[in-house]
Protein backbone atom coordinates (compact mmCIF):
# COMPACT_ATOMS: atom_id res chain seq x y z
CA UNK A 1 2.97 -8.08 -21.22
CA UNK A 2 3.41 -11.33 -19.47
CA UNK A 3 0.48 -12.72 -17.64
CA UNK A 4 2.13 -12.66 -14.31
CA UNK A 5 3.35 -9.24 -15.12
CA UNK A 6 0.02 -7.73 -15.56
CA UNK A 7 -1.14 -9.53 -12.23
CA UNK A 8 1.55 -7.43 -10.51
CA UNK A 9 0.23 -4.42 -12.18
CA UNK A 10 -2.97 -4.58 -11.24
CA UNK A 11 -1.94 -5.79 -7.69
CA UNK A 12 0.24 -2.67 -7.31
CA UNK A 13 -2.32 -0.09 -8.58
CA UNK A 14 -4.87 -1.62 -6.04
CA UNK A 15 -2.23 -1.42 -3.47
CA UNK A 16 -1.36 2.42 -4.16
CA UNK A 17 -5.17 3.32 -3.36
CA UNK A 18 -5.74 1.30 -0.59
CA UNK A 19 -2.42 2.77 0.73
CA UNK A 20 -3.77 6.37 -0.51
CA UNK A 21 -7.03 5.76 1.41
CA UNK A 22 -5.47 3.95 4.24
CA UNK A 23 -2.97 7.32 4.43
CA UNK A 24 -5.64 9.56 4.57
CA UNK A 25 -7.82 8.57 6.94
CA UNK A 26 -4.86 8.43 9.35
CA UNK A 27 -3.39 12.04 8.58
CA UNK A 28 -7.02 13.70 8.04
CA UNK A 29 -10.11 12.08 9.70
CA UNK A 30 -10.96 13.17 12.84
CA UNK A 31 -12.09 9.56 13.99
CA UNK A 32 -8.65 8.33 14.12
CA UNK A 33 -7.82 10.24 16.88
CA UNK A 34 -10.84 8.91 18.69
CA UNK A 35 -9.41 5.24 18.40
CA UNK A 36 -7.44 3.53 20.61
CA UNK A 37 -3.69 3.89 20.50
CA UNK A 38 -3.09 -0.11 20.21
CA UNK A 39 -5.74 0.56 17.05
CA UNK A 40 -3.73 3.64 15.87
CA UNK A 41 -0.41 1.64 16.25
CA UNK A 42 -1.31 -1.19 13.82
CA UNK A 43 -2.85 0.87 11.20
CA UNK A 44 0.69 3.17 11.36
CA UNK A 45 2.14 -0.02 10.95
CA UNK A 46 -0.51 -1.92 8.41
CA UNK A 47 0.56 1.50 6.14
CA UNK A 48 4.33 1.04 6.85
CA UNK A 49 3.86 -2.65 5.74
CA UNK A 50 1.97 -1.44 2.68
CA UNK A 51 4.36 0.78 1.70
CA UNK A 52 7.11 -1.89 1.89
CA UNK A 53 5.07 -4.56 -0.29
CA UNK A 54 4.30 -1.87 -2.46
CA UNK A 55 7.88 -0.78 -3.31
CA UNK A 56 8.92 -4.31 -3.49
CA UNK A 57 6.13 -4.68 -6.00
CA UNK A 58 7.56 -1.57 -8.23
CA UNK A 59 10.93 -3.17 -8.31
CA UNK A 60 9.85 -6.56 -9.50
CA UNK A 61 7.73 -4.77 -12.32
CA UNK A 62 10.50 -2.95 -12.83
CA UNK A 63 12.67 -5.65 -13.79
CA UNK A 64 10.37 -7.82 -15.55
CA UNK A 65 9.41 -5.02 -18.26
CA UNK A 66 12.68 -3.85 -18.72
CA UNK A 67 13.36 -7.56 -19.91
């Protein structure tokens, strides 16, 4: 595997837990809910913007090992 290729890798595997971790805490620790909402906002939307790196990671992985 490519040098580059095996950055993404590892990039994307580190980005899946902090994503897992990130999605957790929101949906089951009881201290979110004692946050503010301007706090709860951004981390709903630090996970959505996760998510989206993280998917465009998959597809350029994708594509460079099926070359």
């Amino acid at each position: 595997m490519a040098p580059h290729v095996e950055r993404m890798v590892n990039e994307q595997k580190e980005l899946s837990e902090k994503i897992e971790k990130l999605g957790a805490f929101i949906s089951e620790n009881p201290i979110f809910d004692t946050l503010a909402e301007e706090e709860q906002y951004d981390m709903h939307l630090q996970l959505q913007a996760m998510s989206m790196y993280n998917a465009v990671l998959m597809n350029r992985i994708k594509r460079a090992t099926a070359e």
